[in-house]
Protein backbone atom coordinates (compact mmCIF):
# COMPACT_ATOMS: atom_id res chain seq x y z
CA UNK A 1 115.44 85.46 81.81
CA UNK A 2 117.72 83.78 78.92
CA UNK A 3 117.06 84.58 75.64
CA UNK A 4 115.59 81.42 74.48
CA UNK A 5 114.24 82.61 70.99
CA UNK A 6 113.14 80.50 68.55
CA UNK A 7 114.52 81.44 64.68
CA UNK A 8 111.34 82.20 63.25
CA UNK A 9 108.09 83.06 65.47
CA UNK A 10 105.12 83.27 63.66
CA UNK A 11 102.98 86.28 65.41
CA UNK A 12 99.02 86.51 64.36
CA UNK A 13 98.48 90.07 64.23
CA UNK A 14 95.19 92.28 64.41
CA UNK A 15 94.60 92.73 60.77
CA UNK A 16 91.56 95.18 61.79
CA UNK A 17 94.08 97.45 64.27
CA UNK A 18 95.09 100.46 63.18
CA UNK A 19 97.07 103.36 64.76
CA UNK A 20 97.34 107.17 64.32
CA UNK A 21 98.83 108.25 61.14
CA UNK A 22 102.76 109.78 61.79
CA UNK A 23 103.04 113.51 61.77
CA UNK A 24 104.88 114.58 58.89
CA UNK A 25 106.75 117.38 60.98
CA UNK A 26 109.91 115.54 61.16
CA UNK A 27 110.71 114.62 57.09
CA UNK A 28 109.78 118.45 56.68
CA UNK A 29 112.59 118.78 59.54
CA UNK A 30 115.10 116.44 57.58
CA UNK A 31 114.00 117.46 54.12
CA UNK A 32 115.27 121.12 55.51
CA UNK A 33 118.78 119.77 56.73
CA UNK A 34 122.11 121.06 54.76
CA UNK A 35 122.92 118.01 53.26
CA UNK A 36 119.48 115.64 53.17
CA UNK A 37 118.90 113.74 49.90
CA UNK A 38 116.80 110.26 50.29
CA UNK A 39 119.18 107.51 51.13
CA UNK A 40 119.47 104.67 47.95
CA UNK A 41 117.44 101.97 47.49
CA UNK A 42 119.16 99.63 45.73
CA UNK A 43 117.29 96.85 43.37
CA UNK A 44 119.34 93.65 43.87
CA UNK A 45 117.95 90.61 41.37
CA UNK A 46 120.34 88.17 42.10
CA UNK A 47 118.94 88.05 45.52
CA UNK A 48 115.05 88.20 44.27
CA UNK A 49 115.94 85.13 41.90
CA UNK A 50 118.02 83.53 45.57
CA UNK A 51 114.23 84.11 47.46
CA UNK A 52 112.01 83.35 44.80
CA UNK A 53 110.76 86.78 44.79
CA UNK A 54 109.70 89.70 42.31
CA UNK A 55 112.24 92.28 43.61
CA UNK A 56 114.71 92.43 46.47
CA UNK A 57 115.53 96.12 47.54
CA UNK A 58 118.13 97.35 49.83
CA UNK A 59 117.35 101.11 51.31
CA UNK A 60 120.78 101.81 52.06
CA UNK A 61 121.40 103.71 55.29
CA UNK A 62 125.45 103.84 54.90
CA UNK A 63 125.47 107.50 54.34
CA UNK A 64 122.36 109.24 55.87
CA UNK A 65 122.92 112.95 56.78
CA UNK A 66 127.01 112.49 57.12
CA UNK A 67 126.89 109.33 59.19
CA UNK A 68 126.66 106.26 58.73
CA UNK A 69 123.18 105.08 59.86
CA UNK A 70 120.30 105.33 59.89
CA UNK A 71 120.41 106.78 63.78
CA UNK A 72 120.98 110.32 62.27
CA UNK A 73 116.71 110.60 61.51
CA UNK A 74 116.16 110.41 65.25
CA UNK A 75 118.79 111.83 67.04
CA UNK A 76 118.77 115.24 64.95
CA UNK A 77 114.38 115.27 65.15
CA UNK A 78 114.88 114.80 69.07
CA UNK A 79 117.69 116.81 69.39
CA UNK A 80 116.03 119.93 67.55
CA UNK A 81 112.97 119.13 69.92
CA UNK A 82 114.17 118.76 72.94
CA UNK A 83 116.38 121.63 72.62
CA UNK A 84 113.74 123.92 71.23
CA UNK A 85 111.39 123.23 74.20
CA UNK A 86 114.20 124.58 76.80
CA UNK A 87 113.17 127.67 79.28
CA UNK A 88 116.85 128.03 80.37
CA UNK A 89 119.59 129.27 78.45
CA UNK A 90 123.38 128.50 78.07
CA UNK A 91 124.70 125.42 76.80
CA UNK A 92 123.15 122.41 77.52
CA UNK A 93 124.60 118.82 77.38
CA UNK A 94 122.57 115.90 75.89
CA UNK A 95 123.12 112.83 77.58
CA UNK A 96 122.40 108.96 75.74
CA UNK A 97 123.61 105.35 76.09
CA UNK A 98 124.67 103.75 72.83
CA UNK A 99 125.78 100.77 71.40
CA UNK A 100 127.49 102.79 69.09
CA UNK A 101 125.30 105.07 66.14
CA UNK A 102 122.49 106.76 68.35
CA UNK A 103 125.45 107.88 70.80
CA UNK A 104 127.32 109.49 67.87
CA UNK A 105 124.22 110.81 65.96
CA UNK A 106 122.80 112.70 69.65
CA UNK A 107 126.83 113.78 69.75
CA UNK A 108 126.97 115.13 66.05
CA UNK A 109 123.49 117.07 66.37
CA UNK A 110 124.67 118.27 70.12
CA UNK A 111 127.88 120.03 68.94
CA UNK A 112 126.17 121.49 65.49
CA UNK A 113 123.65 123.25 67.93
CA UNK A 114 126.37 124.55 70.17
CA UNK A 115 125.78 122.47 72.63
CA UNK A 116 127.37 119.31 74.74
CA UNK A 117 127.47 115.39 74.57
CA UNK A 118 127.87 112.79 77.30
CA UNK A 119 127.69 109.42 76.35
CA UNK A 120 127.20 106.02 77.99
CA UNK A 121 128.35 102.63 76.87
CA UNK A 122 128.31 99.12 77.56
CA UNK A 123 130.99 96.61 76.44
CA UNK A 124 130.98 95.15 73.32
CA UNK A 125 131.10 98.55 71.79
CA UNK A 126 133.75 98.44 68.52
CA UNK A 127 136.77 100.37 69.69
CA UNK A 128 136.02 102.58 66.03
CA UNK A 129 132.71 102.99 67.25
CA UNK A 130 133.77 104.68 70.59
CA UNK A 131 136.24 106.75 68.73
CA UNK A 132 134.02 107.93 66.53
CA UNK A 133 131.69 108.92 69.18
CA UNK A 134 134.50 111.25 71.18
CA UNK A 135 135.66 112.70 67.57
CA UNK A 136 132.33 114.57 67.61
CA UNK A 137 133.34 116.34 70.31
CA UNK A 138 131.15 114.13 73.20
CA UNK A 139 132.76 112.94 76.51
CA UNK A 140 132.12 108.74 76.63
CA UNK A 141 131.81 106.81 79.53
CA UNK A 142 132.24 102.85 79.89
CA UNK A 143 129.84 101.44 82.35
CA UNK A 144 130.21 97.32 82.99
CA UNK A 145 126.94 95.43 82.63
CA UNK A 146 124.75 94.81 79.21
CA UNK A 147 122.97 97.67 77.40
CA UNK A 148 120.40 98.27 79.75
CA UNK A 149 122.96 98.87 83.12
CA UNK A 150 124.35 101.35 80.44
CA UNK A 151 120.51 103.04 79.95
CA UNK A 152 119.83 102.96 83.70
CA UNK A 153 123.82 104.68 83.83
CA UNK A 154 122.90 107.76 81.40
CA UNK A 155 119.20 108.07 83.06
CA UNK A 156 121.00 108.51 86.45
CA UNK A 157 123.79 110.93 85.21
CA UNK A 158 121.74 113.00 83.10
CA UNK A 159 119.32 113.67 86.50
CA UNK A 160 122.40 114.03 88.34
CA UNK A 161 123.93 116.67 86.16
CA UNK A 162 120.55 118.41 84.95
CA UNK A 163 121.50 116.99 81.23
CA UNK A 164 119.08 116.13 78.84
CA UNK A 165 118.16 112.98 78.30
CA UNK A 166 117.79 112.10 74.91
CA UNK A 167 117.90 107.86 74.75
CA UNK A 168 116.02 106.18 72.04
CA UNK A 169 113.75 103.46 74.81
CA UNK A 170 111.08 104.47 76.66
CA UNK A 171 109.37 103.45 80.00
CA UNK A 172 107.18 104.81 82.04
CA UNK A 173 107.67 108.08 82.59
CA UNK A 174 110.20 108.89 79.76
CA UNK A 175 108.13 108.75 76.49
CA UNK A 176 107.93 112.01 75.07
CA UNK A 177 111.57 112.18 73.51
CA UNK A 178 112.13 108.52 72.73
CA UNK A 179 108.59 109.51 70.44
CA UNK A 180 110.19 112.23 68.55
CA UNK A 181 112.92 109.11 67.98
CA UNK A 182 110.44 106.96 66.29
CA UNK A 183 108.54 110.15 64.85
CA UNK A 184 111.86 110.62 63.21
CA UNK A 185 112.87 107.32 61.98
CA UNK A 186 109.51 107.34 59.91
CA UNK A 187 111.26 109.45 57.15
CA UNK A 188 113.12 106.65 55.70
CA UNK A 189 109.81 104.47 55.02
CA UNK A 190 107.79 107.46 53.36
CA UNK A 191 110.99 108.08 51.32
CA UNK A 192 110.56 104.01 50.54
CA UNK A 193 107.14 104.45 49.24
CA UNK A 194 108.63 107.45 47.02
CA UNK A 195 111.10 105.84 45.60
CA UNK A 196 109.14 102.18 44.58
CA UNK A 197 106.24 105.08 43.45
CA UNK A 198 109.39 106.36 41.00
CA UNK A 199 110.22 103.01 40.11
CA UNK A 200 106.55 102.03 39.14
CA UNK A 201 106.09 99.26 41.78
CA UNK A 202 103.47 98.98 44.80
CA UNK A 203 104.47 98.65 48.58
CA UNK A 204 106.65 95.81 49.34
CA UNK A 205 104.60 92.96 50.75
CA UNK A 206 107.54 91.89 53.57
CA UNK A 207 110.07 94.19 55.16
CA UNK A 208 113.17 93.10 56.83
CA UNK A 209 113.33 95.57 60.15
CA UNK A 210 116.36 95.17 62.46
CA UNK A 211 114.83 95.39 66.61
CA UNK A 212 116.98 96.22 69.40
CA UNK A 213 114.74 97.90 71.75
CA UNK A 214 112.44 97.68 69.11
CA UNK A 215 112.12 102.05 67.92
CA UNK A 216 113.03 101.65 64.21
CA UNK A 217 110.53 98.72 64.53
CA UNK A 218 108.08 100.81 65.87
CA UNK A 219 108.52 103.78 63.10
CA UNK A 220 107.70 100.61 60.55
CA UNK A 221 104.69 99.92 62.28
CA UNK A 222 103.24 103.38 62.83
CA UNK A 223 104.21 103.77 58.79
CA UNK A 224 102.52 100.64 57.47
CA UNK A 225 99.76 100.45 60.18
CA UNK A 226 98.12 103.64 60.37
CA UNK A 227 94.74 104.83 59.85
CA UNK A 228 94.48 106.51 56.69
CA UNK A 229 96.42 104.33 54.20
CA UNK A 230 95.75 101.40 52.25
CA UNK A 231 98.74 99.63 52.47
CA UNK A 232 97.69 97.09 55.19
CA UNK A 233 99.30 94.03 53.17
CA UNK A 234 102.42 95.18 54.38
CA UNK A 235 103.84 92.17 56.43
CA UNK A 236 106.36 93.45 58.95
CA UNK A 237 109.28 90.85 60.29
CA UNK A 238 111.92 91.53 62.97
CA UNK A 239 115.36 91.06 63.06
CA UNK A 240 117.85 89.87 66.31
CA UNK A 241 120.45 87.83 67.02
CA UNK A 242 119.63 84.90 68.76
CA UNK A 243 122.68 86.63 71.56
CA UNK A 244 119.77 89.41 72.24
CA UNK A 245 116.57 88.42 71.11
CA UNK A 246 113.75 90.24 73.24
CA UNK A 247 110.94 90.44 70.66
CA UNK A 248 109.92 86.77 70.23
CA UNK A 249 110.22 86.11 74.49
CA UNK A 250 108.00 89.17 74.67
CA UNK A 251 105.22 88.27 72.06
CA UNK A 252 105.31 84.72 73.62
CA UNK A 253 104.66 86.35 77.05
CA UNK A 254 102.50 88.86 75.89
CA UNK A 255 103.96 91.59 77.20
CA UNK A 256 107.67 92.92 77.69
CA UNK A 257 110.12 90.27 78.94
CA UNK A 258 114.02 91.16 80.14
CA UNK A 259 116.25 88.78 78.35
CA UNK A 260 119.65 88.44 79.89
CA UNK A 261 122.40 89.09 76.11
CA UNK A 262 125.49 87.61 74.88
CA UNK A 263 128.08 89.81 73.01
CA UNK A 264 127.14 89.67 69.42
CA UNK A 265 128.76 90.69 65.89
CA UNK A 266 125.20 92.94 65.81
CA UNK A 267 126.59 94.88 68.70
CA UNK A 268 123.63 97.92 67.71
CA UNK A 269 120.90 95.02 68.22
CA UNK A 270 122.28 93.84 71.57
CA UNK A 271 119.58 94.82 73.46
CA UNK A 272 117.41 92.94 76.21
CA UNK A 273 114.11 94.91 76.79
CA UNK A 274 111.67 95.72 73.97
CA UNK A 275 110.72 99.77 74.52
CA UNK A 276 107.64 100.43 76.36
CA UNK A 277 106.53 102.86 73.68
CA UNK A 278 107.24 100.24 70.55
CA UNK A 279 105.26 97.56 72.42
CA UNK A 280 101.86 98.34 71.74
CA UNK A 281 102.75 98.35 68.17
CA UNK A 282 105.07 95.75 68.09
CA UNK A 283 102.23 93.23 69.74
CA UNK A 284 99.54 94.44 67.70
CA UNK A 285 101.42 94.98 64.40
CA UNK A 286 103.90 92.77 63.72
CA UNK A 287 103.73 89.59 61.97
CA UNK A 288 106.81 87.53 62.50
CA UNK A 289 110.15 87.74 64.85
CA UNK A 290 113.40 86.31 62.93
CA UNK A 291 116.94 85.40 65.32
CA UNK A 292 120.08 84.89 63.19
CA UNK A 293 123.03 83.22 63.93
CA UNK A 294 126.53 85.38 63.84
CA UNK A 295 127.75 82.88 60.95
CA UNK A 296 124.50 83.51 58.66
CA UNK A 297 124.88 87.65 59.56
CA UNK A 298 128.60 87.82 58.38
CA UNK A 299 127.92 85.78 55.59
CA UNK A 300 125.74 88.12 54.58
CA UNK A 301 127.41 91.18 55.30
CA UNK A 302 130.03 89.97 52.50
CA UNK A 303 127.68 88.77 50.32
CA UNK A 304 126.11 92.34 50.28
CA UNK A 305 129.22 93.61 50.08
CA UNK A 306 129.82 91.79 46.32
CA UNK A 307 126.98 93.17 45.41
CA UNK A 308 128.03 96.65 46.40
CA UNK A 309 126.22 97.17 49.84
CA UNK A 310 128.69 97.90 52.29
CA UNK A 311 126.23 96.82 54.98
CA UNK A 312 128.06 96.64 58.67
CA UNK A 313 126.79 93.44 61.00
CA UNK A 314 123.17 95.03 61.94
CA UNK A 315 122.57 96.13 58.38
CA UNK A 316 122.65 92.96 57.22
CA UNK A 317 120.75 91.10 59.29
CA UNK A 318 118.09 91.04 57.02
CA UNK A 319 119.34 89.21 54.34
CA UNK A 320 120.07 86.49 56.97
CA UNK A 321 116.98 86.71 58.62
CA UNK A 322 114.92 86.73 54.36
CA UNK A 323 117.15 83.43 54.12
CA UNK A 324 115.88 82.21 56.80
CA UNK A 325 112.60 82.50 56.53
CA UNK A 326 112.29 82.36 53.03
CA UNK A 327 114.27 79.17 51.91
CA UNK A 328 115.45 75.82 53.09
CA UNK A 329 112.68 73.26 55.09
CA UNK A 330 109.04 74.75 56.39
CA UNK A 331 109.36 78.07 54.55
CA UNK A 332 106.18 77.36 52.71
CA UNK A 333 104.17 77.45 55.79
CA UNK A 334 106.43 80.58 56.75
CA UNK A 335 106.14 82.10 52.84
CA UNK A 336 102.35 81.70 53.46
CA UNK A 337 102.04 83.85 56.86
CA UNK A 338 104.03 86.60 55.43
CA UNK A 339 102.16 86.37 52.15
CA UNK A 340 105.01 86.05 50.12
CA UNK A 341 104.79 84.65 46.74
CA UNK A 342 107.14 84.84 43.25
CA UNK A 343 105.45 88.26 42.63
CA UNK A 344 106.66 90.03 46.01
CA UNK A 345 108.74 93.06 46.67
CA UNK A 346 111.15 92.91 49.72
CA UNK A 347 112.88 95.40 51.36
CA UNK A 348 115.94 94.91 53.83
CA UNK A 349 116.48 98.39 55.50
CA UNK A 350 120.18 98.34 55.80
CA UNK A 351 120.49 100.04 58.85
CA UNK A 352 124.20 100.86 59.14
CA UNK A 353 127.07 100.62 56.92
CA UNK A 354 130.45 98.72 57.60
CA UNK A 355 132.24 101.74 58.63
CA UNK A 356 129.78 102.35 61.51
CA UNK A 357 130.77 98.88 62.28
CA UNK A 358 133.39 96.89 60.82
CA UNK A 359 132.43 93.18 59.38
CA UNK A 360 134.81 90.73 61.37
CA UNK A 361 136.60 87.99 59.20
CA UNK A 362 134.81 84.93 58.39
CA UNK A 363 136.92 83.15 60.00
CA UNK A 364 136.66 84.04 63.36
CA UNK A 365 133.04 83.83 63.30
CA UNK A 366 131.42 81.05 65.74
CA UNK A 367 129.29 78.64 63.31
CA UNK A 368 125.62 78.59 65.00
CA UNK A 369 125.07 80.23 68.57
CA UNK A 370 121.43 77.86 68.19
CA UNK A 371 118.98 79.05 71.03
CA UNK A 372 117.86 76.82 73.30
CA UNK A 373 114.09 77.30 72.97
């Protein structure tokens, strides 16, 4: 089908449901890593005063563990897991589609284990981005189709070759490793609640998460829905462009929907099919779906930017999304569903920085790609 998302979907989640809590195995993992420190999160008040908000934070994934994104958390958990559960010996070669970060980060973990990459990806890709990914070392292939021709590519070579599949959506029958993904991405939102702890501040009643097949989502979800915490306030928003917007088709159908994409500035969100694993979280958890236009996202990007966030197109697809849900006509029916008031705390996770993926001029930006839905 089209995507045909609306801008804002309002999404009435089971306040009673709660899921298992996440194993703490992989932010032990990280926390060993040469190199880990908890990315920044950066307090930015000219934005809280823009929203009509306590506090606006930024957690900063720019830098995390020597790339730039926030990628690195899953690709180096799965990597060490998958590779640790091997019964043959030699080297092995680790095989992923991308649309850019999760190809490099499953390349970068690959060759510091000794081992091989073979990446897959779809057009659209930044040229940089590509580089980057055969600089590590990994062999790159360019498939034609969308994103998910390029999933269905690596799936197929990785069988063909005996590689290891390490690709960060599930279906059925490939869960286990695209769970050690999410298992890993749940690092950056306990080092969240850390760091508002250390700044004397409670857990932020909205965050702001980019969804392409929905996995980062998913770590959000398992973090702020499970069992044995408190913090059930929490409200959870996604973030696409309206060129690939899956999530709000999907909740509307009430199960996972196939949306045919568009290329998109947010080239890491260009994505058609929510992740079986995410879903059950994403339908039972989640409280709103947000779809930005390209114009809003790059407008963003640079006015992060002044305020010293070098977020790339997918990073900053929060602030567009906060803007437009926050401000301008109906946000005080939409304030009211998130339950955001003057006292909230916001965070945007800022899932890549601009030298993962370059900001394109102003300029050559089209205005409003509006959907049609």
């Amino acid at each position: 089908m089209s995507s045909t998302a609306p801008a804002w979907l309002s999404h009435a989640r089971d306040r009673n449901w709660r899921c298992a809590e996440p194993s703490t195995q992989a932010w032990e993992f990280h926390r060993g890593l040469p190199g880990y420190a908890p990315t920044p999160l950066i307090s930015l008040p000219s934005l809280a005063i823009e929203l009509g908000v306590a506090h606006v934070f930024a957690k900063d994934e720019s830098l995390r563990l020597g790339l730039p994104a926030f990628k690195a958390l899953g690709a180096s958990w799965a990597v060490h897991r998958a590779l640790q559960g091997r019964t043959e010996t030699g080297v092995a070669t680790l095989v992923t589609a991308t649309d850019g970060n999760h190809g490099r980060a499953v390349a970068r973990f690959a060759r510091l284990a000794g081992h091989k990459a073979s990446i897959v990806v779809p057009p659209g890709v930044h040229p940089d981005a590509v580089r980057a990914i055969a600089d590590e070392g990994a062999s790159v292939t360019a498939v034609t189709g969308d994103y998910d021709d390029a999933v269905a590519a690596a799936a197929r070579l990785a069988a063909e070759t005996g590689g290891i599949l390490v690709q960060d959506t599930a279906w059925s029958g490939y869960e286990e490793i695209p769970g050690w993904i999410v298992e890993g991405y749940t690092t950056l939102f306990a080092e969240v609640d850390d760091q508002l702890d250390a700044a004397g501040l409670a857990a932020p009643d909205l965050a702001l998460v980019p969804a392409g097949v929905g996995s980062l989502l998913q770590g959000a979800l398992m973090h702020y829905r499970a069992k044995a915490t408190d913090v059930q306030t929490t409200a959870i928003a996604s973030v696409e462009p309206f060129a690939a917007a899956c999530m709000a088709p999907s909740l509307s159908a009430g199960r996972p929907v196939t949306v045919t994409t568009q290329p998109t500035v947010m080239a890491g969100l260009n994505c058609g099919t929510p992740s079986t694993l995410a879903w059950p979280y994403i339908d039972q958890g989640l409280d709103a779906a947000i779809a930005v236009s390209e114009r809003a996202d790059v407008e963003a990007a640079y006015d992060l930017a002044a305020l010293g966030v070098a977020a790339g197109p997918c990073g900053a697809s929060g602030l567009a999304a906060a803007r437009s849900a926050l401000t301008g006509p109906g946000a005080a029916e939409r304030r009211r569903h998130l339950g955001v008031d003057s006292d909230s705390i916001i965070v945007l996770v800022i899932t890549e920085g601009s030298a993962a993926n370059p900001v394109p001029p102003l300029n050559t930006v089209r205005a409003t790609p509006a959907p049609t839905g």
